[in-house]
C-alpha atoms as a PDB file:
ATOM      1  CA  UNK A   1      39.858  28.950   2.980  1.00  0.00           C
ATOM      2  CA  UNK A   2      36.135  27.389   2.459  1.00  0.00           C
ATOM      3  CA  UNK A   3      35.558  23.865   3.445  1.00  0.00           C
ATOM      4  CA  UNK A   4      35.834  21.775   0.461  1.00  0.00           C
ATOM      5  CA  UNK A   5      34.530  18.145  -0.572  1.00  0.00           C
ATOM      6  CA  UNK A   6      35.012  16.035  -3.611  1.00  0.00           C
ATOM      7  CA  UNK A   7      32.251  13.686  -4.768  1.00  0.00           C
ATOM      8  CA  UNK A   8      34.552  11.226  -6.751  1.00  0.00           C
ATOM      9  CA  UNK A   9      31.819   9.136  -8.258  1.00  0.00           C
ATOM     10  CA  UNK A  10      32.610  11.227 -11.845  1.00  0.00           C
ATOM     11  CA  UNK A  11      35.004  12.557 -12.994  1.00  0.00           C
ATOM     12  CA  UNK A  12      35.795  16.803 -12.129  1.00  0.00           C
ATOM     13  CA  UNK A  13      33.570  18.549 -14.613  1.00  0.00           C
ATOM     14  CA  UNK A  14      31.623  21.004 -12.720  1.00  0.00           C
ATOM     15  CA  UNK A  15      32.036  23.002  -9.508  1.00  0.00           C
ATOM     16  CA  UNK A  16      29.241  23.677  -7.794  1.00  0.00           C
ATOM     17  CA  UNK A  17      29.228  26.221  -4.758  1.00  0.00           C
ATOM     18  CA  UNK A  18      26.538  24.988  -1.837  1.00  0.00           C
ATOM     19  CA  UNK A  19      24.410  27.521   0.168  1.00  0.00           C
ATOM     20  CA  UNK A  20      20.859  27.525   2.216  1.00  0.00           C
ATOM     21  CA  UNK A  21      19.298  29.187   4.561  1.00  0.00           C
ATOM     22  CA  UNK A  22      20.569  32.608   4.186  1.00  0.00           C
ATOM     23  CA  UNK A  23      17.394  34.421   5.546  1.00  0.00           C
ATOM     24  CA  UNK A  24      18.088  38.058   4.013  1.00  0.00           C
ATOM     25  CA  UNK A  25      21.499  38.486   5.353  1.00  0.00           C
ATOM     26  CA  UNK A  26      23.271  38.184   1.553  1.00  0.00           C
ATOM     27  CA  UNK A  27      27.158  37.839   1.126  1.00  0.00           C
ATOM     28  CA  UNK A  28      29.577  40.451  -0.689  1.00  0.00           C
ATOM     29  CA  UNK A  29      30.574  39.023  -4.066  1.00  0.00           C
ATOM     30  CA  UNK A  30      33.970  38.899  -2.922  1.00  0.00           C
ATOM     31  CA  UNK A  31      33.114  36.626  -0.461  1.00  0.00           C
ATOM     32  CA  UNK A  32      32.312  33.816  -2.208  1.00  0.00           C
ATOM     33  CA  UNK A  33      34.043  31.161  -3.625  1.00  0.00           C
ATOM     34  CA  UNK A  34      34.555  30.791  -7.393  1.00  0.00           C
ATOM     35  CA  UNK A  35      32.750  28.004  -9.032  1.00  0.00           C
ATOM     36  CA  UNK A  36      30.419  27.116 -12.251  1.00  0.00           C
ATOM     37  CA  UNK A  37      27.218  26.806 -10.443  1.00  0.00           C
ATOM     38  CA  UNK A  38      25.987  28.366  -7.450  1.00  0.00           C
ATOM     39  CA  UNK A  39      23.091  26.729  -5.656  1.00  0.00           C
ATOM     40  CA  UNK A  40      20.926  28.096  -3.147  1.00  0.00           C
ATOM     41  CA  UNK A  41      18.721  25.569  -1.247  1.00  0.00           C
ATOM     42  CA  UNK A  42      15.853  28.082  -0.204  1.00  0.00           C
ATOM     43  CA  UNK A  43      14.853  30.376   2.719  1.00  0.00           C
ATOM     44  CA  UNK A  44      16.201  33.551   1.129  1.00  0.00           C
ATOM     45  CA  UNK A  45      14.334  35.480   3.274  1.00  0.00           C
ATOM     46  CA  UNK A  46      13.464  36.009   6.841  1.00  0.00           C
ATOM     47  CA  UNK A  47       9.690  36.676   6.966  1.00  0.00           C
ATOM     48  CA  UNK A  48       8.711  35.884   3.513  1.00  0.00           C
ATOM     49  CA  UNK A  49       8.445  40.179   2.807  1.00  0.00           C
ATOM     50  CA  UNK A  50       8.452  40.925  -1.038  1.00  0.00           C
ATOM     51  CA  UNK A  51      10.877  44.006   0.070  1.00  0.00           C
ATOM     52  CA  UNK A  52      13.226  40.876   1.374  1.00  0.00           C
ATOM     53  CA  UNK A  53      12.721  38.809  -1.972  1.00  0.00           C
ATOM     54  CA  UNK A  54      14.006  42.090  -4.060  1.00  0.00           C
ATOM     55  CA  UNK A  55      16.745  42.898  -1.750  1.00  0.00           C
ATOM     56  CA  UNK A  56      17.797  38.765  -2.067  1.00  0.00           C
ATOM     57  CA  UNK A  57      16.948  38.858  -6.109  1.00  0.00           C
ATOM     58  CA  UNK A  58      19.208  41.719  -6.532  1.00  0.00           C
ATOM     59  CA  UNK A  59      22.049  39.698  -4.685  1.00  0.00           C
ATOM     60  CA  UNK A  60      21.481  36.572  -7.102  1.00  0.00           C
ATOM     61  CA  UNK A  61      21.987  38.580 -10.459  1.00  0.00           C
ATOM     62  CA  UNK A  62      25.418  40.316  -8.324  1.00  0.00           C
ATOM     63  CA  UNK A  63      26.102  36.417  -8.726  1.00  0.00           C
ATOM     64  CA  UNK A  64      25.149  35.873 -11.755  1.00  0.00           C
ATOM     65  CA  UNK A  65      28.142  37.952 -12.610  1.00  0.00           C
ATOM     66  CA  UNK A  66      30.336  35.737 -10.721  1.00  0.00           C
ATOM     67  CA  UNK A  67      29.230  32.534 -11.725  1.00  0.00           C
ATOM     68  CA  UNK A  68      28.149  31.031 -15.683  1.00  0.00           C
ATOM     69  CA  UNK A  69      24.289  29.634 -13.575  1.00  0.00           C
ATOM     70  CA  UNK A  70      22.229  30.023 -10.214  1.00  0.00           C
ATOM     71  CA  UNK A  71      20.090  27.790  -9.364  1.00  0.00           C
ATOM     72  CA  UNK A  72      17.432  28.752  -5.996  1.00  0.00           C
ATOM     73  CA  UNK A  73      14.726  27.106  -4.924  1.00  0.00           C
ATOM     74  CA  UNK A  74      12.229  28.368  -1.780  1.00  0.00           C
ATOM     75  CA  UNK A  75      12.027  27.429   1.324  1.00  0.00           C
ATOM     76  CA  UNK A  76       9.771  27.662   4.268  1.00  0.00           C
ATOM     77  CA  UNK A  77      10.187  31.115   5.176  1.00  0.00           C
ATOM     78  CA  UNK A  78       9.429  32.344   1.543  1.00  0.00           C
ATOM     79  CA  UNK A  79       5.952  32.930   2.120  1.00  0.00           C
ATOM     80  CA  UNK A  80       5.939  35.432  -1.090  1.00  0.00           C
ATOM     81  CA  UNK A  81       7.244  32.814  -3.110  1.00  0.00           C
ATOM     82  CA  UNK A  82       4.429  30.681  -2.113  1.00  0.00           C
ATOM     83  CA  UNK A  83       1.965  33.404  -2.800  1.00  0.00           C
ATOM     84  CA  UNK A  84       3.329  33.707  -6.419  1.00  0.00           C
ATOM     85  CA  UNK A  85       2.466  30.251  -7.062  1.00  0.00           C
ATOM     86  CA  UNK A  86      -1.232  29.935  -5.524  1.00  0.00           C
ATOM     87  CA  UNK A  87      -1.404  33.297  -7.780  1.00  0.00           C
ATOM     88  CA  UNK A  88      -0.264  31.934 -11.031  1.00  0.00           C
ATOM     89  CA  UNK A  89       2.279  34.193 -11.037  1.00  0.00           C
ATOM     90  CA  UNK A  90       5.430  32.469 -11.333  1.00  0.00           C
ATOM     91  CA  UNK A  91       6.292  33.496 -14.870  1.00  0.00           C
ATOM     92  CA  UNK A  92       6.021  37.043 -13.538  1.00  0.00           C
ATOM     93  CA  UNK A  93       8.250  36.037 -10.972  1.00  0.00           C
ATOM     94  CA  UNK A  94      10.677  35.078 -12.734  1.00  0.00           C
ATOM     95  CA  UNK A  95      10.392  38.249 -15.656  1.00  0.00           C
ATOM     96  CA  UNK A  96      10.083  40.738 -12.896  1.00  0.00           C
ATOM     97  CA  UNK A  97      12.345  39.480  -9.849  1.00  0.00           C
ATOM     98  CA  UNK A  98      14.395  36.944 -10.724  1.00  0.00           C
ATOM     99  CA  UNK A  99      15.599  38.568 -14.382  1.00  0.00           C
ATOM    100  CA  UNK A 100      19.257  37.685 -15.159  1.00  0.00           C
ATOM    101  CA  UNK A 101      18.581  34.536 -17.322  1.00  0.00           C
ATOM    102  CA  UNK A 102      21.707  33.079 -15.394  1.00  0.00           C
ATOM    103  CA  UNK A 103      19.784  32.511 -11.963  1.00  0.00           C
ATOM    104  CA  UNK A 104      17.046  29.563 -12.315  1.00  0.00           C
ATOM    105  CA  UNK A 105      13.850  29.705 -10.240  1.00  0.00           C
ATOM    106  CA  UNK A 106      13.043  25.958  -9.884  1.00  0.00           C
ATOM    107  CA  UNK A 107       9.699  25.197  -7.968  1.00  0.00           C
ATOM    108  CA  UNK A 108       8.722  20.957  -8.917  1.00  0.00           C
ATOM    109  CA  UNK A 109      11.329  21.735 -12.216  1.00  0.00           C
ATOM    110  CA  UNK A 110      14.380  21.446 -13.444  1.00  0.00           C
ATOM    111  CA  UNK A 111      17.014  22.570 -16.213  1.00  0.00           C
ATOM    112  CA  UNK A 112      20.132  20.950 -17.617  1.00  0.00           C
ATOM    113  CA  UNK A 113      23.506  23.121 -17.538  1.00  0.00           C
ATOM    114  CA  UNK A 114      26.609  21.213 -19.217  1.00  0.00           C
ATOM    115  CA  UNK A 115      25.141  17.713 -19.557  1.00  0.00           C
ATOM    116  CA  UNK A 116      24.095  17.813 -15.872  1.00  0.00           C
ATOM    117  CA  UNK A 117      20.064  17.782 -15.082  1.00  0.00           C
ATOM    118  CA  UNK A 118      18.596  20.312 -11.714  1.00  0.00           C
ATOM    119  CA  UNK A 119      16.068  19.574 -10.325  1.00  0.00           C
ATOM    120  CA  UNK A 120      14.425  21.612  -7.253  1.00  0.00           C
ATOM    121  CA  UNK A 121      11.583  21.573  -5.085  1.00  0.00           C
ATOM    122  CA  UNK A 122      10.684  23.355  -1.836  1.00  0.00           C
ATOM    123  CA  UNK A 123       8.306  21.475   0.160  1.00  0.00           C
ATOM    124  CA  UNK A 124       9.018  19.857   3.286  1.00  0.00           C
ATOM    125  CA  UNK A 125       6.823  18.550   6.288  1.00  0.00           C
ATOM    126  CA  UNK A 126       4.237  20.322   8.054  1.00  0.00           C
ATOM    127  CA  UNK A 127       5.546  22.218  10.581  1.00  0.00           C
ATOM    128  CA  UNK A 128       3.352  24.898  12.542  1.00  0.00           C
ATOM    129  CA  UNK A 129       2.070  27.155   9.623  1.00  0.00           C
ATOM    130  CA  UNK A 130       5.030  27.776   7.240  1.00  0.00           C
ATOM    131  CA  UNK A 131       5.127  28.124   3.604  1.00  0.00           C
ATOM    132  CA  UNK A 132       5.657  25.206   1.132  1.00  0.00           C
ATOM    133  CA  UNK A 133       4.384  22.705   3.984  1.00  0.00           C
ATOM    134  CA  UNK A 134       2.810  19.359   2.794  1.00  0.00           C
ATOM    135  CA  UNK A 135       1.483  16.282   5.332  1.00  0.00           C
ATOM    136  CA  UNK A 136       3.942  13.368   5.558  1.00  0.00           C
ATOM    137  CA  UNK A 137       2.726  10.145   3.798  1.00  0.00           C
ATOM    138  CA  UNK A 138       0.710  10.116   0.285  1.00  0.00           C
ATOM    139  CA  UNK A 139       0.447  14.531   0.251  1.00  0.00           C
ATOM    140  CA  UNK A 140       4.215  15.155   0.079  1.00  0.00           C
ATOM    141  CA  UNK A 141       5.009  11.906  -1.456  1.00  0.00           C
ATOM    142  CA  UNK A 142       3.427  13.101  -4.885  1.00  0.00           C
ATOM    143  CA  UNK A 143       6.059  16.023  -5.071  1.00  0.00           C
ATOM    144  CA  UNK A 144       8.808  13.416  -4.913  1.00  0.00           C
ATOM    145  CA  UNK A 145       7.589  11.160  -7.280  1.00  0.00           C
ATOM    146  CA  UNK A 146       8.096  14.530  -9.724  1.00  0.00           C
ATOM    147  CA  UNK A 147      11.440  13.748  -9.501  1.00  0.00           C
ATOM    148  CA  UNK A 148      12.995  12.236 -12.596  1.00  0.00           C
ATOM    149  CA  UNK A 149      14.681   9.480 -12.388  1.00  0.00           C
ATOM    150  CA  UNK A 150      17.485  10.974 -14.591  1.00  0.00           C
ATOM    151  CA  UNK A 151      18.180  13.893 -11.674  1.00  0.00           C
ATOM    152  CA  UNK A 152      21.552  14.197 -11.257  1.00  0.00           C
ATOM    153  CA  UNK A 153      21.510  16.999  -8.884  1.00  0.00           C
ATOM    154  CA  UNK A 154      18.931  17.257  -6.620  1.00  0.00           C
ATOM    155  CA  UNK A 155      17.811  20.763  -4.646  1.00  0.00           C
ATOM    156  CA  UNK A 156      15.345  20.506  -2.043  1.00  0.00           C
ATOM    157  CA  UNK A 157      14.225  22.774   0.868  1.00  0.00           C
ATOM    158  CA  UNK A 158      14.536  20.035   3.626  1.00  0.00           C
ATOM    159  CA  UNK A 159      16.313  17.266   4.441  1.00  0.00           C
ATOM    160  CA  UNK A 160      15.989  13.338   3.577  1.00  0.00           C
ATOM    161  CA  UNK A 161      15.082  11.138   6.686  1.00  0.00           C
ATOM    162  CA  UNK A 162      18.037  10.301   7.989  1.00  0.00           C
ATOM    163  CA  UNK A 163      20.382  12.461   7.239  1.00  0.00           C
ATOM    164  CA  UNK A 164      21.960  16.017   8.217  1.00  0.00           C
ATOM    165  CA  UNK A 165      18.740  16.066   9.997  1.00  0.00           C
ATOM    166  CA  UNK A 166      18.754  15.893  13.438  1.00  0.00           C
ATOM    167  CA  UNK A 167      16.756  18.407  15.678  1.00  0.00           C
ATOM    168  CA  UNK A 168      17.784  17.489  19.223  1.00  0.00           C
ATOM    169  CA  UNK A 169      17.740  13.814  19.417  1.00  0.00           C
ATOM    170  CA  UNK A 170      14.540  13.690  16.766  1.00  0.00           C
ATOM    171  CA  UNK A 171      15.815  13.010  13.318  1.00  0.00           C
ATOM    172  CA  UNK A 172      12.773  15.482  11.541  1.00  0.00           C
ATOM    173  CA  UNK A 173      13.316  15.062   7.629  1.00  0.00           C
ATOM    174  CA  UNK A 174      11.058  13.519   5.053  1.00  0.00           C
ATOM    175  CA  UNK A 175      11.011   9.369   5.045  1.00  0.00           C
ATOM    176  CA  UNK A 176       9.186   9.609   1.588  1.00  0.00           C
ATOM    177  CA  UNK A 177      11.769  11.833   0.239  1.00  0.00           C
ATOM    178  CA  UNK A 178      14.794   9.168   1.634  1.00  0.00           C
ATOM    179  CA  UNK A 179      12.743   6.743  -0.394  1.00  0.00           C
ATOM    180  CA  UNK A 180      12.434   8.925  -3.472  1.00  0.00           C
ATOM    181  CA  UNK A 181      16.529   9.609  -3.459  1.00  0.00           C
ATOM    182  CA  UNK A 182      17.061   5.982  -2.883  1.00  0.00           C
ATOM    183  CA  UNK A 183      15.271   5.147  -6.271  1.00  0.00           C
ATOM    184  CA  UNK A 184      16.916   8.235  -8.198  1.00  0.00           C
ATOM    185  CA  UNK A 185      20.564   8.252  -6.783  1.00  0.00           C
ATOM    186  CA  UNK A 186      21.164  11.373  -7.411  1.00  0.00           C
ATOM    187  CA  UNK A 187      24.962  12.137  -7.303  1.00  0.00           C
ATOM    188  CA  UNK A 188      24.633  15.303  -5.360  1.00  0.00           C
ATOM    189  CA  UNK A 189      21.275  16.107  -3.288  1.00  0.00           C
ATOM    190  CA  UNK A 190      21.543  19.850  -1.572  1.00  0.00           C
ATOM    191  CA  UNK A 191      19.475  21.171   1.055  1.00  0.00           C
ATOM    192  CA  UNK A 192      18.932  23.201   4.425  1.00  0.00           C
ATOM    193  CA  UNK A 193      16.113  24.051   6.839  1.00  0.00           C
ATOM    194  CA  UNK A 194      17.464  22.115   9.661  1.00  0.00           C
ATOM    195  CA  UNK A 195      20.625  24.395  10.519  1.00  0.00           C
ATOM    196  CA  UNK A 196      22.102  22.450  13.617  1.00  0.00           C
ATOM    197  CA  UNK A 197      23.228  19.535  10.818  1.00  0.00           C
ATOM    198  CA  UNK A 198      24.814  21.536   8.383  1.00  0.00           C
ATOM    199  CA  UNK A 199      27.319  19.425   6.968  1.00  0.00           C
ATOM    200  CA  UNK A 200      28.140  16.539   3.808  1.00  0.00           C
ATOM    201  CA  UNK A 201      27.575  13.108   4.377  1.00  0.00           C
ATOM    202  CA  UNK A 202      28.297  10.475   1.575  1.00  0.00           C
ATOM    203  CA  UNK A 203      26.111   7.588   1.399  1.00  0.00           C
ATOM    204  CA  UNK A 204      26.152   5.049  -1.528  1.00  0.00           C
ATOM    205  CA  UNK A 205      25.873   6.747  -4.717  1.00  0.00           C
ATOM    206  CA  UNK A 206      25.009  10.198  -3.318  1.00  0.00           C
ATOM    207  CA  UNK A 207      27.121  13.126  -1.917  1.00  0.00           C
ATOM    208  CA  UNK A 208      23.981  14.931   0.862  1.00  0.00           C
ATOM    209  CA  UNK A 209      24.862  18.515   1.555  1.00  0.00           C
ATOM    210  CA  UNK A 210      23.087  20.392   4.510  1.00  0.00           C
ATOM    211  CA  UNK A 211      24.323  23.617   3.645  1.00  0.00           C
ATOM    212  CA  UNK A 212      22.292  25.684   5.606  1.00  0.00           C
ATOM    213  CA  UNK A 213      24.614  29.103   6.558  1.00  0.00           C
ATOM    214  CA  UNK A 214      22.506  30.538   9.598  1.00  0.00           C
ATOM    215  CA  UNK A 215      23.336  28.651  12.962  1.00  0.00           C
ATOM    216  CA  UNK A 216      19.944  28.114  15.251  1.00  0.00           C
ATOM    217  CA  UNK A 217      20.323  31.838  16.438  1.00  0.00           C
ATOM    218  CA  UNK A 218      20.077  32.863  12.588  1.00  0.00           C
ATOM    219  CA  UNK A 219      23.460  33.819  12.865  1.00  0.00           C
ATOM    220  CA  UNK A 220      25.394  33.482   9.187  1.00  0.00           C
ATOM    221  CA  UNK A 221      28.528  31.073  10.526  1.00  0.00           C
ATOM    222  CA  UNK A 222      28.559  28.564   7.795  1.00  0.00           C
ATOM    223  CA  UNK A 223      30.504  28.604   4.827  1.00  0.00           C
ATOM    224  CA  UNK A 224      29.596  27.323   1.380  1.00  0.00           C
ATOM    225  CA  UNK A 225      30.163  24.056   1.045  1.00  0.00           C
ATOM    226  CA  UNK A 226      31.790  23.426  -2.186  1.00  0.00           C
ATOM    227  CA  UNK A 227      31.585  19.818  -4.885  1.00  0.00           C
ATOM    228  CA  UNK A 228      32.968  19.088  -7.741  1.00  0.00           C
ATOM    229  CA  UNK A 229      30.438  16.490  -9.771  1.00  0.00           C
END
């Protein structure tokens, strides 16, 4: 059985399946849940290798086949995914890699499935020298202000201050983005990078999934974390 979790702020409309941090090491179809909507939260890949972004593109249109939309975002191991967007080459990316018209590429953008409105975006905090790293404060705040106010569910790489974010005893998410969700209330808001807090925490309006699936020794242990919105 996988973990599930209701959101009961709406009624049951949509099931959405809840995954992160899967760094190359892709599940058999079988294995997964059934739902409407699967969502991956970034960090397909390992080292950021275009060889690992085809290998993890390939797996995303096997689940396109299993589920009516797939939404994935980066993350901070994607380097390649970051070097098709300093290129200018994102609509190639998404002709050429990503080509089932079922599995949406979001990078600052969204797309509405059934009445419901995506919207993804992969940056996080600087860190060392990963991909899709932004400086706290005014430089990462003006990806969050993208976010539309009418964002129902939200996908981003990292984690809101706060919450499902604890490294240690350091809580190491984004304050700007805890401010951001605060003004949109989004009713879901998925995400990963920080595996130690996998997890689903309700707060107010807003169900927050960590659903990151490697442990800390990039072991896959986690299961999907499944929401019905």
């Amino acid at each position: 059985m996988f973990g599930r979790w209701s959101n009961t702020t709406v009624g049951i409309e949509m099931k959405l399946v809840c995954i992160s941090d899967t760094h190359g090491q892709n599940h058999l179809p079988e294995n997964m849940p059934p739902a409407d909507v699967l969502v991956h939260a970034g960090d397909l890949t390992s080292m950021g290798k275009l060889s690992e972004l085809v290998e993890a593109a390939k797996w995303l249109d096997q689940m396109a086949m299993k589920y009516e939309n797939v939404i994935v975002i980066a993350g901070n191991h994607d380097f390649i995914l970051e070097a098709f967007m300093k290129e200018g080459k994102e609509k190639e990316l998404r002709e050429r890699i990503f080509r089932d018209r079922s599995v949406h590429y979001l990078r600052d953008s969204g797309i509405t499935i059934r009445g419901r409105y995506f919207y993804g975006s992969p940056w996080q905090p600087n860190f060392c020298d990963w991909a899709f790293n932004e400086e706290r404060g005014l430089v990462i705040k003006k990806h969050w202000d993208m976010i539309p106010m009418y964002t129902q569910v939200l996908v981003t790489h990292g984690p809101p201050m706060g919450i499902l974010d604890r490294v240690g005893n350091e809580h190491v998410g984004c304050a700007d983005l805890r401010i951001r969700v605060g003004e949109v209330k989004p009713t879901v808001h998925v995400f990963g990078h920080i595996h130690n807090s996998y997890g689903l925490r309700n707060i107010g309006e807003t169900c927050f999934i960590n659903a990151s699936q490697c442990n800390e020794d990039y072991r896959l242990v986690n299961r999907p974390i499944i929401v019905e919105i």
